[in-house]
N, C-alpha and C. Protein backbone atom coordinates (compact mmCIF):
# COMPACT_ATOMS: atom_id res chain seq x y z
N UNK A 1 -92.67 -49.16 101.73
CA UNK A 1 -92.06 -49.49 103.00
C UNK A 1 -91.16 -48.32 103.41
N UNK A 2 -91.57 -47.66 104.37
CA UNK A 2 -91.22 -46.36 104.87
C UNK A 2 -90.13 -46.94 106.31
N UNK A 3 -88.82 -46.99 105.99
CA UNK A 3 -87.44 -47.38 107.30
C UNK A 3 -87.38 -45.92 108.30
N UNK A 4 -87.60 -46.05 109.07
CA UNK A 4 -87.13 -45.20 110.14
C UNK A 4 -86.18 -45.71 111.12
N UNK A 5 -85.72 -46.62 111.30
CA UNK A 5 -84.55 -47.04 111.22
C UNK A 5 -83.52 -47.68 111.35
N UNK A 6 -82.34 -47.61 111.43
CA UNK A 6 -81.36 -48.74 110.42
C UNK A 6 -80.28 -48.98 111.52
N UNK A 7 -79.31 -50.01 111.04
CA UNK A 7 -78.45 -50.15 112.09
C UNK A 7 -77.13 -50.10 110.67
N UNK A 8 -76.06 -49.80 111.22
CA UNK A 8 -75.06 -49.54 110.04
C UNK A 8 -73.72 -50.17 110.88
N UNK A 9 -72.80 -50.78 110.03
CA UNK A 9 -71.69 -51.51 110.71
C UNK A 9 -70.75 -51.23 109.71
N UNK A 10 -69.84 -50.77 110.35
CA UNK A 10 -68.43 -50.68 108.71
C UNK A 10 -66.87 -51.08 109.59
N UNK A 11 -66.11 -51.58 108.97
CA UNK A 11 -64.79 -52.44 109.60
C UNK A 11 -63.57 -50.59 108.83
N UNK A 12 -62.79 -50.96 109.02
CA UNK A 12 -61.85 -49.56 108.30
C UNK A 12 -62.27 -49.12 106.90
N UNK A 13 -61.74 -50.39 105.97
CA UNK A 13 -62.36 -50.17 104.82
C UNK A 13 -63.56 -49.67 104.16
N UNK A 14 -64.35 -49.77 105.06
CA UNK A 14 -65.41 -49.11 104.53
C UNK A 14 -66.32 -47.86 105.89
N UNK A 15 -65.59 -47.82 106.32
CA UNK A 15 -66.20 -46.59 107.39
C UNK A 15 -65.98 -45.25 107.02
N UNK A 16 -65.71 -44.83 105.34
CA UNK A 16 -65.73 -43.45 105.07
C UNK A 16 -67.12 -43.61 104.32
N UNK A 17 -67.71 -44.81 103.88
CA UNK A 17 -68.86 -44.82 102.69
C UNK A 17 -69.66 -44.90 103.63
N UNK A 18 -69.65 -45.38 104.97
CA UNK A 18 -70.53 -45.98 106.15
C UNK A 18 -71.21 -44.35 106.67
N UNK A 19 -70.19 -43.93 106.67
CA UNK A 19 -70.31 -42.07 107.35
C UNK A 19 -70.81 -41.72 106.16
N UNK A 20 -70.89 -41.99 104.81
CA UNK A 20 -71.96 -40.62 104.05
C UNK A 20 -72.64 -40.90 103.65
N UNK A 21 -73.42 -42.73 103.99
CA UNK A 21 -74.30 -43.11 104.15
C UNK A 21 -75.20 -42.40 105.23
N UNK A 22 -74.69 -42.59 106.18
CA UNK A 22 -75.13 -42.07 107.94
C UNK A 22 -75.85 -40.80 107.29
N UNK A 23 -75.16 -39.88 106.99
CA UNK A 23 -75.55 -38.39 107.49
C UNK A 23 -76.25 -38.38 106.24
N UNK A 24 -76.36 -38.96 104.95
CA UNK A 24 -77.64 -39.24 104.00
C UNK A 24 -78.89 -39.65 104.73
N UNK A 25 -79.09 -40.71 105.31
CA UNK A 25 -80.03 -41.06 106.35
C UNK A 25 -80.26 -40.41 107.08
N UNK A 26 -79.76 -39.93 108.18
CA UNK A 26 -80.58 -38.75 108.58
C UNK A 26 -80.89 -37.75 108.05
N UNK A 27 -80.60 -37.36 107.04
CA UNK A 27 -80.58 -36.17 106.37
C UNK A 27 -82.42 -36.60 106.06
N UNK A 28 -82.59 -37.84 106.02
CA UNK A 28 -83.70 -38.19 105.35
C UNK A 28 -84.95 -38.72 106.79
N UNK A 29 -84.35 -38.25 107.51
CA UNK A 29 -85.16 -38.45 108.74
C UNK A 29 -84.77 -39.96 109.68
N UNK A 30 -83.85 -40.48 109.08
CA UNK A 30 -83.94 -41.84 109.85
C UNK A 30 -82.78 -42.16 111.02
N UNK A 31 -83.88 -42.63 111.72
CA UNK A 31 -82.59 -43.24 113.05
C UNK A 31 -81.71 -44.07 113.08
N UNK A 32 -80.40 -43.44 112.45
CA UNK A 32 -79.65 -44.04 112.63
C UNK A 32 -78.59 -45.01 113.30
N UNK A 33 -78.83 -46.37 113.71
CA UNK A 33 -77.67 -47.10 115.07
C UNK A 33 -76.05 -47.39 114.62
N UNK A 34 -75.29 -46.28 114.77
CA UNK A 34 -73.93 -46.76 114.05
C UNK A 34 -73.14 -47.87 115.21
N UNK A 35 -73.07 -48.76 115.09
CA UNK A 35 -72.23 -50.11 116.21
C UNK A 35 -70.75 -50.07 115.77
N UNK A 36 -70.05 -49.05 114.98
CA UNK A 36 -69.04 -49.35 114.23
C UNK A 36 -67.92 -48.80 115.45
N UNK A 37 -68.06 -47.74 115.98
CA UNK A 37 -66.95 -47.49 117.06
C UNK A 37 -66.37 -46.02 115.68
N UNK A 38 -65.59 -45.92 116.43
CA UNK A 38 -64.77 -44.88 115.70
C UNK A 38 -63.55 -45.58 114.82
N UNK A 39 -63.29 -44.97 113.67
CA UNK A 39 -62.38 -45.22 112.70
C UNK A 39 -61.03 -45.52 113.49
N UNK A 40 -60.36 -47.13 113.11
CA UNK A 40 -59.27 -47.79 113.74
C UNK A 40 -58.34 -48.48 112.35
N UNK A 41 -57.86 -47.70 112.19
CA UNK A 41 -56.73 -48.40 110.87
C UNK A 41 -57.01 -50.23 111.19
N UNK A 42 -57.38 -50.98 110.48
CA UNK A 42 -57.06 -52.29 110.29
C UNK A 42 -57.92 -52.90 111.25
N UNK A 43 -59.10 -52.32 112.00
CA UNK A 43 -59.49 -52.83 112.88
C UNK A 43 -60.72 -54.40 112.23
N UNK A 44 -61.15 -55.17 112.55
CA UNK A 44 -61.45 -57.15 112.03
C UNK A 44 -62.64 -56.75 112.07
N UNK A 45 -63.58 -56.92 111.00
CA UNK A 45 -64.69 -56.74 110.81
C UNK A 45 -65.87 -57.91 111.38
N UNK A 46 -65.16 -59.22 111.38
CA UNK A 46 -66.12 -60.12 112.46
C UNK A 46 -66.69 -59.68 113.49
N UNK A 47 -66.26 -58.91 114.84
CA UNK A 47 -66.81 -58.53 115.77
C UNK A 47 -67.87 -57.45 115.67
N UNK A 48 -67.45 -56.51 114.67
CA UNK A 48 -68.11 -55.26 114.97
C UNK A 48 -69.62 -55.56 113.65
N UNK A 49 -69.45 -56.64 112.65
CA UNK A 49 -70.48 -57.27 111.86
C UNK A 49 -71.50 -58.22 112.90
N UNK A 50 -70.69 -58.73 113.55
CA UNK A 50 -71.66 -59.36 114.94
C UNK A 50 -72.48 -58.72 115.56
N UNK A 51 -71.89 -57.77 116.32
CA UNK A 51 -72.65 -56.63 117.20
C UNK A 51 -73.64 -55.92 116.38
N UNK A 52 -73.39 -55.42 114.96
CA UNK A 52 -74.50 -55.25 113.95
C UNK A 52 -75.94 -55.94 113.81
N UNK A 53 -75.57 -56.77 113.78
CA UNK A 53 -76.76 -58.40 113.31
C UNK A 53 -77.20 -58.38 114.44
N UNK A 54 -76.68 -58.21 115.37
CA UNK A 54 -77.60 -58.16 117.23
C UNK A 54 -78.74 -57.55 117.30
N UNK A 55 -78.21 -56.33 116.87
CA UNK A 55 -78.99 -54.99 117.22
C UNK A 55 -80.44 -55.17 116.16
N UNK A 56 -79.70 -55.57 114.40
CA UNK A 56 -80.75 -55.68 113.57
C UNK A 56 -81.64 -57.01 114.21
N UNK A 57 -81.26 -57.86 114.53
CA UNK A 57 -82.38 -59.11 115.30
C UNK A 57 -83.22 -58.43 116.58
N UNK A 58 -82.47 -57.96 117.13
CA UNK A 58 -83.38 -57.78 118.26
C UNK A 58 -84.57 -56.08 118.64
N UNK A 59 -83.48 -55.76 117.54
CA UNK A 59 -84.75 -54.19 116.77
C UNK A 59 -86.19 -54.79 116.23
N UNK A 60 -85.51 -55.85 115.27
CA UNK A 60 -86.30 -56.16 114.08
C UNK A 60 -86.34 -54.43 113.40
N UNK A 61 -85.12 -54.17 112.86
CA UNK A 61 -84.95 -53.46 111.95
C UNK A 61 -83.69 -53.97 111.00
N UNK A 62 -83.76 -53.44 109.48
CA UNK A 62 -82.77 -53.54 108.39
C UNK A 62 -81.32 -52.92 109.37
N UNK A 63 -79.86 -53.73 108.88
CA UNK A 63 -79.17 -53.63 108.79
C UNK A 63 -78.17 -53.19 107.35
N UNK A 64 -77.17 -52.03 107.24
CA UNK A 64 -76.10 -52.05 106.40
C UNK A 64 -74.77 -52.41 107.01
N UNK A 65 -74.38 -52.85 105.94
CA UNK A 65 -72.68 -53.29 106.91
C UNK A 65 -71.28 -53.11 105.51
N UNK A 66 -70.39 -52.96 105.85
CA UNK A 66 -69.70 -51.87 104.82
C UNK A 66 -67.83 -52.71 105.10
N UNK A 67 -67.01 -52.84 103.94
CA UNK A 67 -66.01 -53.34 104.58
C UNK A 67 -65.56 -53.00 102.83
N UNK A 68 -64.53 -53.76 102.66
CA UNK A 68 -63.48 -53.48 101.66
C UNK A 68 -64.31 -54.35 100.25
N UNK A 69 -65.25 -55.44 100.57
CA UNK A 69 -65.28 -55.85 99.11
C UNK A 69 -66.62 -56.15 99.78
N UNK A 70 -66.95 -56.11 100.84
CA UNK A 70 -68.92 -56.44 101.02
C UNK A 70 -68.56 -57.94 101.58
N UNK A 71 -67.81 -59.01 100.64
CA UNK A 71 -68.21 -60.22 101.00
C UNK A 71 -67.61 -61.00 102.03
N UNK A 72 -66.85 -60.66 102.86
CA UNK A 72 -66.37 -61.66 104.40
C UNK A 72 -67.58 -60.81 105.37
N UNK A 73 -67.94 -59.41 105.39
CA UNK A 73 -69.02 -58.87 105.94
C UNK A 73 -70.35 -59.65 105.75
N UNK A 74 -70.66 -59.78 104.48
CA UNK A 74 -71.92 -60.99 104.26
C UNK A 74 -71.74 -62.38 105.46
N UNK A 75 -70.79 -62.59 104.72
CA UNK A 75 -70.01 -64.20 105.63
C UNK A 75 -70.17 -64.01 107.24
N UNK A 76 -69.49 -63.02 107.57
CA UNK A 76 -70.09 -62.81 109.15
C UNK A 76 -71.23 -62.69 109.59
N UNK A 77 -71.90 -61.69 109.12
CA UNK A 77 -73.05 -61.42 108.92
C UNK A 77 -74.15 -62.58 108.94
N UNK A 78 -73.59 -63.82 108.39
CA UNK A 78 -74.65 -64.67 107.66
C UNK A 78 -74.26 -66.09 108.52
N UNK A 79 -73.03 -66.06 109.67
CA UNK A 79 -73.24 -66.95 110.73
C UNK A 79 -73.78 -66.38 111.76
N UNK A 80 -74.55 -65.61 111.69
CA UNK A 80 -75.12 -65.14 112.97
C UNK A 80 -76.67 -65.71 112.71
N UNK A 81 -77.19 -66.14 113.56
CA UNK A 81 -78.59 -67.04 113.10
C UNK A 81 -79.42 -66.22 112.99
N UNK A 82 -80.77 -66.40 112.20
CA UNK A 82 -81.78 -64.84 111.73
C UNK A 82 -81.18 -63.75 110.52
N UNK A 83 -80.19 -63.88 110.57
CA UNK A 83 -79.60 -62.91 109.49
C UNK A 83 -79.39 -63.30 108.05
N UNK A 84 -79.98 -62.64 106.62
CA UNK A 84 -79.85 -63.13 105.73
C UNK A 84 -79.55 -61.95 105.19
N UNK A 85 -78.17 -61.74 104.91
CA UNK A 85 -77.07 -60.59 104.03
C UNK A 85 -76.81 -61.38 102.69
N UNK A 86 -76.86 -60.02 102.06
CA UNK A 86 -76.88 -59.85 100.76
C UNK A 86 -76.09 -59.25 100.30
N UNK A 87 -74.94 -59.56 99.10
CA UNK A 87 -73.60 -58.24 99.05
C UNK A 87 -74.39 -57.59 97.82
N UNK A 88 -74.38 -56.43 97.81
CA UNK A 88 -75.16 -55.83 96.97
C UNK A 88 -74.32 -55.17 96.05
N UNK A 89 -74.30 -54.71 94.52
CA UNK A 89 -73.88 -54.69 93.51
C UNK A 89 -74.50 -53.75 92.46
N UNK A 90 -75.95 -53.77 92.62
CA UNK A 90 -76.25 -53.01 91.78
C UNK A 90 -77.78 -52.65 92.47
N UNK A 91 -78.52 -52.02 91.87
CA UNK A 91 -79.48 -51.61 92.08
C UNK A 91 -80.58 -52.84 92.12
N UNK A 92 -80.56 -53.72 91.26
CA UNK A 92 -81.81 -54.56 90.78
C UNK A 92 -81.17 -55.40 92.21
N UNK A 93 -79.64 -56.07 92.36
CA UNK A 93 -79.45 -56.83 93.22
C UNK A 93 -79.90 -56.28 94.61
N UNK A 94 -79.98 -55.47 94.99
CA UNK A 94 -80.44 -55.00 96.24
C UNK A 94 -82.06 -55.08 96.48
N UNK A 95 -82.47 -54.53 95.24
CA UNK A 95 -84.40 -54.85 95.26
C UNK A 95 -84.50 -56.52 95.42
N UNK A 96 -83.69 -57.19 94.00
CA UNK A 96 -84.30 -58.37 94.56
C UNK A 96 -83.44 -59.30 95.80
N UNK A 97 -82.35 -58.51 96.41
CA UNK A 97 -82.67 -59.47 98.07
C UNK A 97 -83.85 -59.05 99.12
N UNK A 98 -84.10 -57.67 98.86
CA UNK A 98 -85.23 -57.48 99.55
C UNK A 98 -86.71 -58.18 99.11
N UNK A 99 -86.60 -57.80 97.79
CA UNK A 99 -88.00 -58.90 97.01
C UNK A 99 -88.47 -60.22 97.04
N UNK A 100 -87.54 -60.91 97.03
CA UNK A 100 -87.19 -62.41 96.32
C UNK A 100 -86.80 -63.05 97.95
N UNK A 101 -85.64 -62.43 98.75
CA UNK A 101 -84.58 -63.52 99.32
C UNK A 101 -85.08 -62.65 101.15
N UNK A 102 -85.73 -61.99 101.25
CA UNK A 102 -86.29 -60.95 102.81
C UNK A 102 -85.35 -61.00 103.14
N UNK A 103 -84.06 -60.36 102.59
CA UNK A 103 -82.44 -59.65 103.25
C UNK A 103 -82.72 -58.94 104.31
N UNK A 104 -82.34 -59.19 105.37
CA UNK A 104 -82.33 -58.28 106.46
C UNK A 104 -81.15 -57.00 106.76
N UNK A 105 -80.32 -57.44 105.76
CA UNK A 105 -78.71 -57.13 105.57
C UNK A 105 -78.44 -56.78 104.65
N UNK A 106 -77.92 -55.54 103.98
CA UNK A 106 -77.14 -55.32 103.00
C UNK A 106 -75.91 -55.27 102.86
N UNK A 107 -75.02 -55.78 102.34
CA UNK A 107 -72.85 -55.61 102.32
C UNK A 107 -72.96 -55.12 101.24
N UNK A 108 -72.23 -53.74 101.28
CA UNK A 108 -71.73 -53.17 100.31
C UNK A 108 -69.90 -53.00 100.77
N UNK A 109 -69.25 -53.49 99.47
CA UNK A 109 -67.68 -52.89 99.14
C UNK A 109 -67.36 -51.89 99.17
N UNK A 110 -67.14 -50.99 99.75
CA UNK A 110 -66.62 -49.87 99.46
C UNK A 110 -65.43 -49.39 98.42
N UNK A 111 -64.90 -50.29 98.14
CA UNK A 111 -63.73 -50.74 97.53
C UNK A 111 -64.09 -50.69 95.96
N UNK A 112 -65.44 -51.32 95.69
CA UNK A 112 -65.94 -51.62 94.02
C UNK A 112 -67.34 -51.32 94.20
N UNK A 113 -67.63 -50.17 95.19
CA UNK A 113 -69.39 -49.48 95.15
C UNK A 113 -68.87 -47.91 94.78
N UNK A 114 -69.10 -47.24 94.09
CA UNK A 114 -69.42 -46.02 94.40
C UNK A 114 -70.78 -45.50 95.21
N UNK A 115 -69.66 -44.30 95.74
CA UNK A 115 -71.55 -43.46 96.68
C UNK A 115 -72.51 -43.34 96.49
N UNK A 116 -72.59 -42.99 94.58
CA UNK A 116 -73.30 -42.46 93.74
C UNK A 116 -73.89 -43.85 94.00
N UNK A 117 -73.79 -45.43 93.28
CA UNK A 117 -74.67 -46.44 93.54
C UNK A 117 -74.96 -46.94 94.80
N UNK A 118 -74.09 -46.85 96.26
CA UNK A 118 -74.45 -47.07 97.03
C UNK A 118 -75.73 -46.27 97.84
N UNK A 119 -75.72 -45.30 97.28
CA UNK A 119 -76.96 -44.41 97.78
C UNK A 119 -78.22 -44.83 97.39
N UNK A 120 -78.14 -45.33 96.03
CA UNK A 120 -79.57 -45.48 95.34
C UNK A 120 -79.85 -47.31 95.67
N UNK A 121 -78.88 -48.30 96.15
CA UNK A 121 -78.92 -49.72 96.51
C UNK A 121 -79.28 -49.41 98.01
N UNK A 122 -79.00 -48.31 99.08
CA UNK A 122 -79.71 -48.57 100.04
C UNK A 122 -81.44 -48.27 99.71
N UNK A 123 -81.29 -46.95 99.57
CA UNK A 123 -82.52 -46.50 98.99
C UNK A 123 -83.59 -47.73 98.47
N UNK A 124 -83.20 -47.85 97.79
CA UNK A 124 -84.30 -49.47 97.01
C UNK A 124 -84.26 -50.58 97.92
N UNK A 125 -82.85 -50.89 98.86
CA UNK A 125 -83.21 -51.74 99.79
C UNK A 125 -84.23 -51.48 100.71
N UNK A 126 -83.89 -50.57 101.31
CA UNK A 126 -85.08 -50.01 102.40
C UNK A 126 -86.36 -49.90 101.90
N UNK A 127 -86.46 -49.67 100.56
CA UNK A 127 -88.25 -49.33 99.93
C UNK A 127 -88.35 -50.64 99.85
N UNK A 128 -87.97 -51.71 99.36
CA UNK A 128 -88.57 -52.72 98.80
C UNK A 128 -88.85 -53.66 99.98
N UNK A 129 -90.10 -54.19 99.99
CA UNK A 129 -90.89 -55.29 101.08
C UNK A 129 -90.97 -56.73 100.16
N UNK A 130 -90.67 -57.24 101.06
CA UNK A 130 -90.59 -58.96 100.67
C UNK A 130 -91.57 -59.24 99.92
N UNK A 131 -91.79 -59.91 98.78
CA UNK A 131 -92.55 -60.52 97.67
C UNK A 131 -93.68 -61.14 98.78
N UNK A 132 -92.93 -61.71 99.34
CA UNK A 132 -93.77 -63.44 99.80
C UNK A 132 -93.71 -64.74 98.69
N UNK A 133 -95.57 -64.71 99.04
CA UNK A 133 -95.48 -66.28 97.97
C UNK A 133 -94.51 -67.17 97.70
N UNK A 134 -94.27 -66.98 96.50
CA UNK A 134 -93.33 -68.45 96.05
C UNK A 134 -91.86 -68.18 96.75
N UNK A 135 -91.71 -67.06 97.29
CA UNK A 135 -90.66 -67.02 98.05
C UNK A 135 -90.12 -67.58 99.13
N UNK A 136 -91.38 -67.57 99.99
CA UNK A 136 -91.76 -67.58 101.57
C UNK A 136 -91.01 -69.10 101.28
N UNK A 137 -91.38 -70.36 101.28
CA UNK A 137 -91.17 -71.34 101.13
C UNK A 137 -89.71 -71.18 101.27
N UNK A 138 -88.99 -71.13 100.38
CA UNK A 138 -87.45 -71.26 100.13
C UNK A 138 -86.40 -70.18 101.21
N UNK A 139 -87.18 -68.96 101.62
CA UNK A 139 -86.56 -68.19 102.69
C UNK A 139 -86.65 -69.27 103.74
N UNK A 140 -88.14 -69.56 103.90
CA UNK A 140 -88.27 -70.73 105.45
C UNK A 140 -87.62 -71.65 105.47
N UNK A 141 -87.05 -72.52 104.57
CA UNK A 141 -86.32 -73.62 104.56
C UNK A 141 -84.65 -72.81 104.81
N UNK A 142 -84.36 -71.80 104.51
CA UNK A 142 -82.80 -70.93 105.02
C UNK A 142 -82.92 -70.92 106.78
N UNK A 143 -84.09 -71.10 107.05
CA UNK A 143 -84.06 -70.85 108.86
C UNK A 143 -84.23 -72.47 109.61
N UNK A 144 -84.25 -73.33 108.74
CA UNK A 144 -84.09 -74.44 109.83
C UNK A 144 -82.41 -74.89 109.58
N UNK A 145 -82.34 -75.71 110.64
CA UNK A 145 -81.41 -75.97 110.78
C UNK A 145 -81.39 -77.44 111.03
């Protein structure tokens, strides 16, 4: 699964890992959509995680989204309907939300990710394509309501 490209969202806390994500990605050919605005001391990651999840729904492209610990970014992220974020942690956790759970979303902490693993958890997010099968079932039952 070859991403060309991505939409990226980061709140303060994480808009220095968000930027060397960015210029990794293009570095690698991909079109990057940054929705983050420019760096604002303390600025609320609900809105600008919203406007993220928009863009990834209505692209139908992968989203990253970046904040101090990954997980109120998930949480936002994951009341927006269509969106299934994943706070990612390690390498295997990122393959299997893409594998197992069709994450549309990745949250990474900036706070408790290094670059060094955040580079190689997008990387595997973006390669890895949804299992299906015994999956499909239990993702489809996450979309009714």
């Amino acid at each position: 699964m070859e991403v060309k490209r991505v939409v990226l969202a980061a709140d303060h806390a994480g808009f220095v890992l968000k930027e060397e994500i960015m210029k990794y990605l293009e570095g690698k050919g991909a079109e990057v959509i940054d929705v983050s605005g420019p760096f604002v001391e303390g600025n609320d990651y609900p809105p600008i995680i919203r406007k993220g999840c928009e863009v990834v729904l209505k692209e139908d492209i992968p989203g990253i989204v970046f904040g101090g610990s990954g997980n109120g970014e998930a949480m936002a992220a994951n009341k927006v309907w269509g969106i299934r974020a994943a706070v990612g942690y390690s390498e295997e956790i990122a393959r299997l939300a893409r594998a197992h759970n069709d994450a549309n979303v990745l949250s990474i902490g900036a706070r408790f990710i290094t670059a060094k693993l955040a580079l190689v958890m997008v990387d595997v997010f973006l390669a890895t394509a949804f299992e299906g099968g015994r999956h499909k079932k239990r993702v489809d039952d996450l979309e009714t309501r």
